[in-house]
Protein backbone atom coordinates (compact mmCIF):
# COMPACT_ATOMS: atom_id res chain seq x y z
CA UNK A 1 48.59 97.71 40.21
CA UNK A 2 45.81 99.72 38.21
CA UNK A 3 42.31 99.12 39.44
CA UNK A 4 38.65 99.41 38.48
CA UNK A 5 36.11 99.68 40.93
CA UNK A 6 33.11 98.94 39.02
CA UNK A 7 31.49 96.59 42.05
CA UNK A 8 32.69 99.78 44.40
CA UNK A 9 30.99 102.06 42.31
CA UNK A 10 27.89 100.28 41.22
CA UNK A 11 26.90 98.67 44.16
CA UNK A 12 26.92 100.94 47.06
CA UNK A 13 24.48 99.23 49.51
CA UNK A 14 26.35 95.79 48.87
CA UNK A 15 29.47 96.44 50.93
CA UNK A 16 30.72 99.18 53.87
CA UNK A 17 34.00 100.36 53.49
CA UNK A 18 36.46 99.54 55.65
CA UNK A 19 40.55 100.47 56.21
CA UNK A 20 42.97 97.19 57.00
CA UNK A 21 44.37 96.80 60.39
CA UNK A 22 47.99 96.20 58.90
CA UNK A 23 50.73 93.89 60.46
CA UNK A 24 53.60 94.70 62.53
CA UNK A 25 57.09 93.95 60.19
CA UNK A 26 55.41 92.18 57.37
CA UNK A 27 57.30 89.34 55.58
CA UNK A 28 57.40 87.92 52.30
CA UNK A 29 56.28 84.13 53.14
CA UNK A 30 55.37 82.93 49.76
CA UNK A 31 54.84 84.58 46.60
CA UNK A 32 53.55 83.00 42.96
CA UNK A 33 54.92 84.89 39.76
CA UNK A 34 51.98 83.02 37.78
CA UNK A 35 49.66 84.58 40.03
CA UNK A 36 51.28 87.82 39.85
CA UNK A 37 51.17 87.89 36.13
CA UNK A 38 47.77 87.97 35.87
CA UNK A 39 47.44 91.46 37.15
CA UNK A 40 50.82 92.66 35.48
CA UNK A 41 52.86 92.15 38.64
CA UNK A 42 56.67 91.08 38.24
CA UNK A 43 59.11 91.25 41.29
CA UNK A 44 57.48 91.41 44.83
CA UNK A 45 59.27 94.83 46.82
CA UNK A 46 58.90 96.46 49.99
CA UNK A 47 56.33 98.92 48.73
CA UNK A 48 54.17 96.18 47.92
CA UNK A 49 54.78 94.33 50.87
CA UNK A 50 53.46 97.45 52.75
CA UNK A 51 50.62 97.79 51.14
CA UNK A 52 49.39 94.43 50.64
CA UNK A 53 49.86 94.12 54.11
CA UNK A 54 47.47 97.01 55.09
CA UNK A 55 50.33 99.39 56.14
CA UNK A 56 49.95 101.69 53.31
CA UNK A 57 47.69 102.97 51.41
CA UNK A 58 47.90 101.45 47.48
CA UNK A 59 47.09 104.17 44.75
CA UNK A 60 43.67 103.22 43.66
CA UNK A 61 41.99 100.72 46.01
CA UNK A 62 39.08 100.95 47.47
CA UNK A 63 39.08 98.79 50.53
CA UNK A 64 35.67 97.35 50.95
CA UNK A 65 34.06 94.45 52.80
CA UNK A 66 31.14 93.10 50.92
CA UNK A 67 28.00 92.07 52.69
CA UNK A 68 26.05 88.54 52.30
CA UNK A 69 24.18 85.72 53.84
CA UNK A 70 24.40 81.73 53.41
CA UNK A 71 23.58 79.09 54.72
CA UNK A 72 25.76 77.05 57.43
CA UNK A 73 25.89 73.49 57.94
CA UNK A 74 22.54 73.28 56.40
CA UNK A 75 20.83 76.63 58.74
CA UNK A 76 20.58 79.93 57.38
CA UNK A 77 22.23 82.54 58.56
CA UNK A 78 20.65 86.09 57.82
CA UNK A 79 24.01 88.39 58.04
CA UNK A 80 27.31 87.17 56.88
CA UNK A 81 29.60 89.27 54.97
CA UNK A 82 33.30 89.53 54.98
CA UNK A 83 34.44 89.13 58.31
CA UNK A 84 38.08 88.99 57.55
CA UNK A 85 38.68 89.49 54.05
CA UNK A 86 39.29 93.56 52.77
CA UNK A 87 38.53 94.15 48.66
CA UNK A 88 40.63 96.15 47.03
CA UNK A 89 39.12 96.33 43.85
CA UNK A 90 39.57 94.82 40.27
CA UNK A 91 42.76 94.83 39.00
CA UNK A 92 43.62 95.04 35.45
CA UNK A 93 46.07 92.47 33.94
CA UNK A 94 46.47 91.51 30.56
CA UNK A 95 43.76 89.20 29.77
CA UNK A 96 41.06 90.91 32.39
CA UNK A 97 40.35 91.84 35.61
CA UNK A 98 41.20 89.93 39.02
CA UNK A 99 39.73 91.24 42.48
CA UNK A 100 42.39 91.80 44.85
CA UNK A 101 41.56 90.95 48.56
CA UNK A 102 43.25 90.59 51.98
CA UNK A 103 41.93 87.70 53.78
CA UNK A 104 43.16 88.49 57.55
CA UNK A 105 43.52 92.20 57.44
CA UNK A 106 41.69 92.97 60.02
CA UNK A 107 37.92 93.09 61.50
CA UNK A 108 35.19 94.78 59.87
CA UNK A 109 31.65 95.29 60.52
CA UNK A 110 30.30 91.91 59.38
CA UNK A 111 33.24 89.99 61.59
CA UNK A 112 31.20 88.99 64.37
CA UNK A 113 32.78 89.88 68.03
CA UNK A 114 35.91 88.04 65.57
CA UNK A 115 39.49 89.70 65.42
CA UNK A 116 39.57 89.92 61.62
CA UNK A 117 42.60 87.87 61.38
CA UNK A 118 44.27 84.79 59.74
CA UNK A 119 46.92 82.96 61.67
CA UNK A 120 50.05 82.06 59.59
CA UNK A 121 48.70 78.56 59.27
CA UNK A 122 45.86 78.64 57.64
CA UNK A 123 47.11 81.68 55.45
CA UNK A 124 49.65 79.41 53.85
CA UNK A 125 47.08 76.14 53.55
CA UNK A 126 45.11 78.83 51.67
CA UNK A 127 48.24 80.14 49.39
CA UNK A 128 48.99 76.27 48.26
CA UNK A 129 45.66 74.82 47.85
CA UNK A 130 44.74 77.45 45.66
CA UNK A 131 47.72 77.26 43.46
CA UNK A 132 47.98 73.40 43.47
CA UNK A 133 44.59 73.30 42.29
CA UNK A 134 45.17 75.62 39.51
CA UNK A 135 47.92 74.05 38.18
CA UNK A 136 45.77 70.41 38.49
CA UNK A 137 43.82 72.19 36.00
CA UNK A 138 40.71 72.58 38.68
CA UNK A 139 38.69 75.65 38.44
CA UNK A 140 39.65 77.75 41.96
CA UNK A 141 40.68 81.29 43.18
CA UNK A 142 44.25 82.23 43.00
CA UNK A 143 46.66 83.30 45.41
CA UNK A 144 49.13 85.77 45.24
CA UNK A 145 50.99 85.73 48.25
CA UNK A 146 51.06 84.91 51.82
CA UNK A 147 52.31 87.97 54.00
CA UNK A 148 53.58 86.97 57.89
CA UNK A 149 53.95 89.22 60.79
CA UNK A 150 54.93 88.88 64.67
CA UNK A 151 51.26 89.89 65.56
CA UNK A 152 49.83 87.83 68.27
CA UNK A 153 46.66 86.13 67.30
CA UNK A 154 44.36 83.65 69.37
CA UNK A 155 42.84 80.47 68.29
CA UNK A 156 43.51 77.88 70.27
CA UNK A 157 46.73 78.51 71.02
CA UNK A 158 48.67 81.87 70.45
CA UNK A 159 49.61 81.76 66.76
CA UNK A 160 51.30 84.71 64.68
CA UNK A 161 48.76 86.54 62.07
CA UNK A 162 49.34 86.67 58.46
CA UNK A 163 47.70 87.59 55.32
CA UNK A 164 47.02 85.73 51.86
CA UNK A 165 45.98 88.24 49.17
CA UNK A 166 43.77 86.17 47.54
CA UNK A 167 42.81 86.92 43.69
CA UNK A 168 39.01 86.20 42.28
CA UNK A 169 37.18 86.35 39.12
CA UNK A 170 35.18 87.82 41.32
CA UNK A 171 33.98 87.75 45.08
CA UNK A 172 30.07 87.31 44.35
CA UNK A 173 28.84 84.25 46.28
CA UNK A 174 25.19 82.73 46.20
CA UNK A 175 24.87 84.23 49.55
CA UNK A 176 24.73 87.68 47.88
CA UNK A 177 21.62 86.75 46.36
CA UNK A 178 20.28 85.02 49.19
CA UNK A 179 21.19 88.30 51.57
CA UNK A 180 19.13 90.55 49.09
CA UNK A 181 16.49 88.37 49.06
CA UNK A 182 15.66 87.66 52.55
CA UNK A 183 17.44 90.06 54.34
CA UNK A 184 16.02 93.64 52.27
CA UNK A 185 12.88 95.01 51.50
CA UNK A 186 12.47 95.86 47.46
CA UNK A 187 14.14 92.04 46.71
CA UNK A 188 13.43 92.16 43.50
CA UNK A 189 15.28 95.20 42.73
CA UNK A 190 18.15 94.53 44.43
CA UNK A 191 18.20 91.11 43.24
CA UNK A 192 18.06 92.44 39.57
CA UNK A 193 20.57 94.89 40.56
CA UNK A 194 22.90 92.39 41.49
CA UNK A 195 21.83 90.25 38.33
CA UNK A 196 22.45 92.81 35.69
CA UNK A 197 25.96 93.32 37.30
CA UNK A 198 26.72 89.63 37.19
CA UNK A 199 25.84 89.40 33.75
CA UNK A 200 27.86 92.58 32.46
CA UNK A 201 30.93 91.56 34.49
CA UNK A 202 31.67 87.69 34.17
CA UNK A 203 28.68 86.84 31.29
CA UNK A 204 28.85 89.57 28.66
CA UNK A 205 27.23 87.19 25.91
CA UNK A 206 23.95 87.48 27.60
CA UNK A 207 21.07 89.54 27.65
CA UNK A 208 20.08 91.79 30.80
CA UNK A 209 16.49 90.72 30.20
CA UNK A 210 14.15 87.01 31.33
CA UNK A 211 16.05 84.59 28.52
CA UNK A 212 19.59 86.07 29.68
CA UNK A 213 18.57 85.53 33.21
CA UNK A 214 17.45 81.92 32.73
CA UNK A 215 20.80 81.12 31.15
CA UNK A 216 22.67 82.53 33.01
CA UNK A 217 21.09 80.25 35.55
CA UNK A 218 21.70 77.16 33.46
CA UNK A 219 25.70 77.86 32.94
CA UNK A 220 25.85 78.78 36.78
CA UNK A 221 24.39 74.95 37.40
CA UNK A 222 26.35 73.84 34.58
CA UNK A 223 29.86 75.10 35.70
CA UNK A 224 29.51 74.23 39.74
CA UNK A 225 28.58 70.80 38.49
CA UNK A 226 32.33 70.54 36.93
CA UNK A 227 33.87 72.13 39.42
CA UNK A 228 32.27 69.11 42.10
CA UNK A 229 33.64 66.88 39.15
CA UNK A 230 36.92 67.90 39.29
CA UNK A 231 36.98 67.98 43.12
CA UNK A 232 35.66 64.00 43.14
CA UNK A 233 37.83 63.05 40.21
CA UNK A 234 41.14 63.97 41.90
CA UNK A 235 40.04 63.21 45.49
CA UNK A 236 39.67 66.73 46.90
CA UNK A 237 37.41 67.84 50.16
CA UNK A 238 36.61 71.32 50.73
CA UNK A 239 34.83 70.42 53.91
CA UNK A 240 33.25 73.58 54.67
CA UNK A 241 30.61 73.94 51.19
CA UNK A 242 28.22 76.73 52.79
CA UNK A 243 26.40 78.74 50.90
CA UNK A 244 28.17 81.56 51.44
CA UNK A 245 31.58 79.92 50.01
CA UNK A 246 30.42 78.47 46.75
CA UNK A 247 31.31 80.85 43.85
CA UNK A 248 28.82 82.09 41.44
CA UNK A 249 31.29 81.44 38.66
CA UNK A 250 32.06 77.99 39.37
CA UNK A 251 35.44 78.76 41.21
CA UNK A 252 36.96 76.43 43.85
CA UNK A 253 36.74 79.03 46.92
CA UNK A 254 36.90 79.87 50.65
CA UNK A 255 39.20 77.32 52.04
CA UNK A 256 39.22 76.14 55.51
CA UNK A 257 39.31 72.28 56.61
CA UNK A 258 40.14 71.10 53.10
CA UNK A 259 42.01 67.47 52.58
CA UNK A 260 43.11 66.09 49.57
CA UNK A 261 42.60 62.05 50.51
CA UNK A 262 45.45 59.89 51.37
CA UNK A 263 43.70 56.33 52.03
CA UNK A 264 40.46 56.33 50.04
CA UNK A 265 37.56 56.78 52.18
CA UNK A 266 34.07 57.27 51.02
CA UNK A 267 32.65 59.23 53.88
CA UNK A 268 36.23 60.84 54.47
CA UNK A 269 35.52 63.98 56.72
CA UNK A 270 38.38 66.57 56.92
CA UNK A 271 36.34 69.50 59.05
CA UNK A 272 36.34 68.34 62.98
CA UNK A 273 33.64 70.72 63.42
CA UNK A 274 31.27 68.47 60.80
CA UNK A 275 31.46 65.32 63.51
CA UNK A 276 28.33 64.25 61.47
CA UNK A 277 29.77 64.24 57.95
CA UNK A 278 27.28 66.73 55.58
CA UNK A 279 30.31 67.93 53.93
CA UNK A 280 32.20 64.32 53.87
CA UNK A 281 34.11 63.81 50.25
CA UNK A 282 31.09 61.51 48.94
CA UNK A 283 28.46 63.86 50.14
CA UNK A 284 29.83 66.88 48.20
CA UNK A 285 28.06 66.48 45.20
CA UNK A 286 24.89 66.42 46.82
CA UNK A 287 25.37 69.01 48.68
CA UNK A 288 26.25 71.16 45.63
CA UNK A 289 22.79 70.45 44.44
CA UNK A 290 21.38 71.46 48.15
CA UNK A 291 23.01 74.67 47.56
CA UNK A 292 21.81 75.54 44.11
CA UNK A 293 18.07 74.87 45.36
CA UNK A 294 19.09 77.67 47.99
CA UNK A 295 20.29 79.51 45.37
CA UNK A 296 17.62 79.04 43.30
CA UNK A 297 15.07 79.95 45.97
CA UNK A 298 16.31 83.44 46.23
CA UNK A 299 15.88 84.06 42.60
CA UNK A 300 12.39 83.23 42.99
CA UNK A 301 11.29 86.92 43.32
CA UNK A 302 13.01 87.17 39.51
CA UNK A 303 12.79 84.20 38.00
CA UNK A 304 9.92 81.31 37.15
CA UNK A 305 10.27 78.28 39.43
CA UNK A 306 9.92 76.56 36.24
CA UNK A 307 12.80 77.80 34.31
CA UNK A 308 14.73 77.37 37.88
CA UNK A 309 13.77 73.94 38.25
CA UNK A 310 14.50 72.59 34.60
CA UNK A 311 17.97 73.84 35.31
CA UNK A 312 18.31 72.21 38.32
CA UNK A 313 17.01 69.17 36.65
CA UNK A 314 20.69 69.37 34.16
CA UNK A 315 22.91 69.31 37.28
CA UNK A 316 22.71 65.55 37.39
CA UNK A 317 23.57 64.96 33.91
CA UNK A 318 26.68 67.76 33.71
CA UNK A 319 28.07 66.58 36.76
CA UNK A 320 28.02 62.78 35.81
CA UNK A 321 29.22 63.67 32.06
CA UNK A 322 31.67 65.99 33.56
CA UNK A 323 32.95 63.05 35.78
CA UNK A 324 33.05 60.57 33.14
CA UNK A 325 35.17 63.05 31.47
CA UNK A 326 37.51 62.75 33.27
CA UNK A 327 37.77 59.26 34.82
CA UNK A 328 38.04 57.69 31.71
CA UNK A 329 40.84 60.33 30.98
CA UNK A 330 42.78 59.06 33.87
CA UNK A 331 41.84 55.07 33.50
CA UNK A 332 42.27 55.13 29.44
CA UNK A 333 38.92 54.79 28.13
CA UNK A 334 37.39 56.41 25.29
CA UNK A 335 33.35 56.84 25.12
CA UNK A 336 30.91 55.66 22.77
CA UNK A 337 28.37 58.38 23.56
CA UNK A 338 25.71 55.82 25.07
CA UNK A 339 23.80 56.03 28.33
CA UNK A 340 24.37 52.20 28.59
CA UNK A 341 27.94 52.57 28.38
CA UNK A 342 28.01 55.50 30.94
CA UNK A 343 26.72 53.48 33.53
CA UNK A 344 29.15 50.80 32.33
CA UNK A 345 32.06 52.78 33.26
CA UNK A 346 30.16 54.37 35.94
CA UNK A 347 29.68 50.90 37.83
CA UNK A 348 33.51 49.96 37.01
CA UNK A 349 34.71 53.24 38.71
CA UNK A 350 32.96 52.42 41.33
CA UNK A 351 34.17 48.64 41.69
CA UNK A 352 37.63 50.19 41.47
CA UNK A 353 37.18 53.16 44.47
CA UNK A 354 35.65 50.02 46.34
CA UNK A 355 38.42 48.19 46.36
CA UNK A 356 40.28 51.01 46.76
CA UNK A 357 38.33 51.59 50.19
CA UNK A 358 38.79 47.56 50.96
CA UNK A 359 42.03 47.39 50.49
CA UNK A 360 43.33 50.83 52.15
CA UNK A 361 44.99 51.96 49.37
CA UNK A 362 46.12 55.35 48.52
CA UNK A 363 44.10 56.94 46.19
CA UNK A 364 46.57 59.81 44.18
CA UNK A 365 49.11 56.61 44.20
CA UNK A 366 46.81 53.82 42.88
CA UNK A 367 45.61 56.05 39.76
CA UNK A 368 49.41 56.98 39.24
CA UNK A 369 49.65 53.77 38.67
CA UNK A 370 48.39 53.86 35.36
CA UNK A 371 50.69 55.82 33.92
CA UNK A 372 52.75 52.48 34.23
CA UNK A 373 50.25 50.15 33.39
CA UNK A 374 50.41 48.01 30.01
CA UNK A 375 47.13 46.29 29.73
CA UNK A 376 48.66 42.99 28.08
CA UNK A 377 50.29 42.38 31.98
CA UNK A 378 47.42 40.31 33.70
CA UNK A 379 49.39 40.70 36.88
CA UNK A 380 49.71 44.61 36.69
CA UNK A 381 52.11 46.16 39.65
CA UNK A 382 49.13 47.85 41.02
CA UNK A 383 47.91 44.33 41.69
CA UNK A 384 50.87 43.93 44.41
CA UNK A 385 49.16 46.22 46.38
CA UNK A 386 46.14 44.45 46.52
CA UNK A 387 45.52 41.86 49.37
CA UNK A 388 41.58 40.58 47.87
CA UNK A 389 43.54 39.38 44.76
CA UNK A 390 40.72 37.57 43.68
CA UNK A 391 38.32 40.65 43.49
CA UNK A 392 40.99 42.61 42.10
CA UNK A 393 41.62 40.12 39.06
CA UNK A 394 37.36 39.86 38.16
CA UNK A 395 37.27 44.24 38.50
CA UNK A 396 40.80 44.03 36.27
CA UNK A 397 39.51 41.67 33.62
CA UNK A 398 36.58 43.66 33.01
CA UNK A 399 38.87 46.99 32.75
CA UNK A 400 41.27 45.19 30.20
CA UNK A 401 38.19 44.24 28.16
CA UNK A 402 36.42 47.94 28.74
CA UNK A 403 40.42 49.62 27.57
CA UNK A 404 41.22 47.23 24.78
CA UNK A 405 45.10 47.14 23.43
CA UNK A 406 46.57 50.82 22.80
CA UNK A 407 47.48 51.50 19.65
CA UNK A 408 51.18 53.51 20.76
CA UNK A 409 51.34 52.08 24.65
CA UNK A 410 53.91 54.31 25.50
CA UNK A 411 51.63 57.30 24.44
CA UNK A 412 48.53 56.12 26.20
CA UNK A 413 51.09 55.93 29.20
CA UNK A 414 52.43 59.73 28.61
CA UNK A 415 48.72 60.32 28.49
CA UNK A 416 47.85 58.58 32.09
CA UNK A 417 50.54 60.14 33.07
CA UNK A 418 49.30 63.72 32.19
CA UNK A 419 46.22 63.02 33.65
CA UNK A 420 46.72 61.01 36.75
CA UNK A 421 48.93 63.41 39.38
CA UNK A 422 51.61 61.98 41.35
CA UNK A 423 52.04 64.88 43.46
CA UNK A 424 49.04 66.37 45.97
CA UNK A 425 49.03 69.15 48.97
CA UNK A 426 49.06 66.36 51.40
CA UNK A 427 47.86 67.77 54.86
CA UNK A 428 51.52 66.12 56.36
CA UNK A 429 53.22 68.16 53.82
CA UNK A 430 51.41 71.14 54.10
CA UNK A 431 51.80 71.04 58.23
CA UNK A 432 55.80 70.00 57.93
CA UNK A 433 55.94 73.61 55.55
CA UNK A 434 53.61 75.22 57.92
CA UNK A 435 55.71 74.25 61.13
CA UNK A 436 59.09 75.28 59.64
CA UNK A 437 57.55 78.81 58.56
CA UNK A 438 56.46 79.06 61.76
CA UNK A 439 60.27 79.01 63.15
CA UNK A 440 61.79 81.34 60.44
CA UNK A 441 63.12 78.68 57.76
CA UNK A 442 60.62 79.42 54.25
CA UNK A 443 62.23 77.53 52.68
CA UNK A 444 60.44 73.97 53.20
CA UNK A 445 57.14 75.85 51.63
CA UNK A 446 58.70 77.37 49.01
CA UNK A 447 60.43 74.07 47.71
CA UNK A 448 56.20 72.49 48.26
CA UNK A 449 54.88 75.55 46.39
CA UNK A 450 57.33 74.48 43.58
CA UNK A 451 57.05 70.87 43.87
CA UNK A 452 52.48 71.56 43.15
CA UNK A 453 53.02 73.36 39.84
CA UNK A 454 54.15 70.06 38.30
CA UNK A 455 51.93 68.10 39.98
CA UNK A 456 52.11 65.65 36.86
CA UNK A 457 56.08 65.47 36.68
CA UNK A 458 58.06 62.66 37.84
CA UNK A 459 60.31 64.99 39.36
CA UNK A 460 62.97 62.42 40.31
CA UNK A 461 64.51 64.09 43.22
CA UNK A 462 61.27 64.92 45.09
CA UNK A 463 59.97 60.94 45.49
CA UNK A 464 59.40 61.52 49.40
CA UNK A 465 56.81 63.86 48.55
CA UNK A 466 54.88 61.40 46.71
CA UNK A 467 55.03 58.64 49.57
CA UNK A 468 52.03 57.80 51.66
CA UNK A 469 51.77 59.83 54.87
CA UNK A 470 53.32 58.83 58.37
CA UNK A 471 50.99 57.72 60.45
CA UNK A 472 50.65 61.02 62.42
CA UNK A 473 49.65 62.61 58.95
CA UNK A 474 47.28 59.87 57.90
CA UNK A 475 43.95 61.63 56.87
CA UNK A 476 44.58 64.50 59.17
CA UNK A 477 41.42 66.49 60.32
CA UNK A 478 41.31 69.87 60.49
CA UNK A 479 39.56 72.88 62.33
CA UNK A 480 37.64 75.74 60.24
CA UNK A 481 40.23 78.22 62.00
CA UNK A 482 43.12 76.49 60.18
């Protein structure tokens, strides 16, 4: 790897440096060659094993933890930080720059009376969500590999530790901003400090001055507002949407309790410790916009409340546009441009996920089912798994009339097809890959690592992995630890 360290360099006071623990006989778990190629990477060896493992130094890292605050389950915490995530620096591939960091190498000083660790568990649930959702064509961090070890770690039960070296766009949060605002005298410099880098890293096109900081502010609303589209368009929860783990750049990030749903549910809640549901799946784009208000309240010191608020005021409008985007995309409808017709198709989406809900169906399955679907049928096979037939049959006559008669049917099928997945990281899945790696056999999550990068594929001997989950792994909850 060849780094930069321009954050390293430029931004002293935002991070303490800090050397990984390492892991006793590191293994290869998982490893993605896309990922890899994006900072020049080919083969995985046993020199990189030992150094992305924290047993050896790599030529020209830094190894930095950077410092932040956020705000948790709606409080604010004042000092946050990396607690168990190590920064190498920025490595150079052939279409930019990835950060390179460690996420359970060990503790550091912003880790809390915590050991710094990852347990093999959630390593890997952080490898495979952040790959599926790439190749879903979802905005997210990358992962390159997961690293195991025969460390002892404790949660609530003695686990083994691991690694995932996780790769960014960058690492800068909107609890940076909110750290140097509340948490440091001279705000405004460090604020503008951390601005200006922003801008000359990941927004080049604009200018270091008042109009480049108010537009930067607008694409920064603009582009989390499509990311929460994406994430409610193919039925993803984070569960866990702090402050401190929502991406300045729009990036799916910081996975813990996530859930991809299995039986729609409105209020689904995948984190058992959010027993009151503020990050539930319907909730998350309103939560979004809870966080860019926090966001934009520690910009105050550098920008007008005005220009913050009018782009606040757009979030509404790119996230439903956004959305729209993309349902019709997966239901077959084009779009005449008009608000009336928005809420139209806004109102029939939402008689379809309520029926959905009613009916217990599965929600990846049910939109699958559309890459099957010929509009002439008035008894469509996705009507067999209905049992109100009768409000099925008013919500499908209205869609028939809203998608008219396609012009090449087996097109507008290749098309559903491309847009509708019929494979998901299923928490069963995940768990059954997760379980075996935990006895020594790799190779159940290597075959689900390849089965998610063709999540659109028929892929005609994997049709298990498609099913609906056992009962054990029906809309499994998890714990911010896994």
């Amino acid at each position: 790897m060849r780094f930069k360290q321009d954050f390293f360099e430029q931004l002293p006071e935002f991070y303490s440096q800090v050397w990984p623990a390492g892991l006793p006989n590191p293994r290869w778990l998982c490893w993605s060659p896309e990922a890899a190629s994006l900072i020049g990477l080919q083969q995985p060896d046993d020199a990189l094993l030992k150094g992305l493992a924290g047993n050896e130094e790599i030529p020209g890292a830094s190894y930095y933890a950077q410092v932040y605050s956020g705000h948790q389950f709606g409080g604010y915490s004042p000092r946050l930080g990396d607690g168990r995530s190590i920064i190498l620096g920025e490595a150079l591939g052939p279409n930019g720059a990835w950060d390179v960091a460690l996420k359970g190498a060990g503790p550091t000083p912003y880790s809390r009376h915590g050991d710094g660790r990852a347990v093999l568990r959630s390593a890997v649930r952080e490898f495979l969500v952040s790959e599926a959702l790439f190749h879903l064509g979802i905005p997210t961090t990358r992962a390159l590999a997961v690293i195991g070890s025969e460390l002892p770690v404790w949660r609530e039960t003695l686990e083994s530790g691991a690694i995932t070296v996780r790769l960014a766009r960058s690492h800068i949060r909107f609890g940076h901003f909110e750290y140097f605002c509340y948490s440091e005298r001279g705000a405004k410099d460090k604020l503008l400090q951390l601005l200006n880098f922003t801008l000359a890293q990941h927004y080049p096109h604009l200018s270091q001055d008042m109009a480049g900081y108010r537009a930067w502010f607008f694409e920064v609303v603009r582009d989390t507002a499509r990311m929460i589209a994406h994430w409610q368009a193919v039925g993803f929860a984070h569960g866990v949407m702090n402050t401190d783990n929502m991406s300045i750049l729009g990036d799916s990030f910081d996975f813990g309790p996530f859930a991809f749903l299995d039986t729609f549910k409105e209020d689904f809640i995948c984190n058992h410790s959010d027993p009151e549901g503020r990050y539930a799946f319907g909730q998350q784009p309103g939560v979004a916009l809870w966080n860019l208000q926090r966001l934009a309240q520690a910009l105050t010191p550098v920008l007008a409340s005005d220009d913050l608020l009018a782009a606040l005021n757009t979030y509404q409008d790119e996230l439903v546009q956004a959305y729209l985007a993309l349902m019709r995309a997966k239901l077959g409808w084009g779009a005449d441009g008009s608000d009336e017709q928005d809420q139209r198709d806004l109102t029939l989406i939402g008689e379809f996920t309520q029926l959905l809900e009613a009916n217990r169906l599965d929600y990846t399955q049910s939109f699958r089912r559309f890459a099957a679907l010929d509009p002439n049928d008035p008894k469509p096979a996705l009507r067999d798994d209905m049992i109100n037939l009768q409000g099925f049959d008013a919500w499908y006559q209205s869609y028939r009339d809203r998608v008219g008669q396609p012009a090449d049917l087996a097109q507008w099928q290749r098309q559903r097809a491309g847009t509708n997945p019929k494979y998901i990281l299923r928490n069963y899945l995940a768990q059954e890959a997760i379980a075996a790696a935990e006895q020594g056999d790799n190779q159940p999550l290597q075959q689900l690592f390849e089965l998610l990068k063709k999540p659109f594929d028929e892929q005609p001997d994997k049709e298990d992995y498609a099913k609906r989950p056992p009962d054990w792994g029906q809309g499994l909850i998890m714990s911010c630890s896994s």
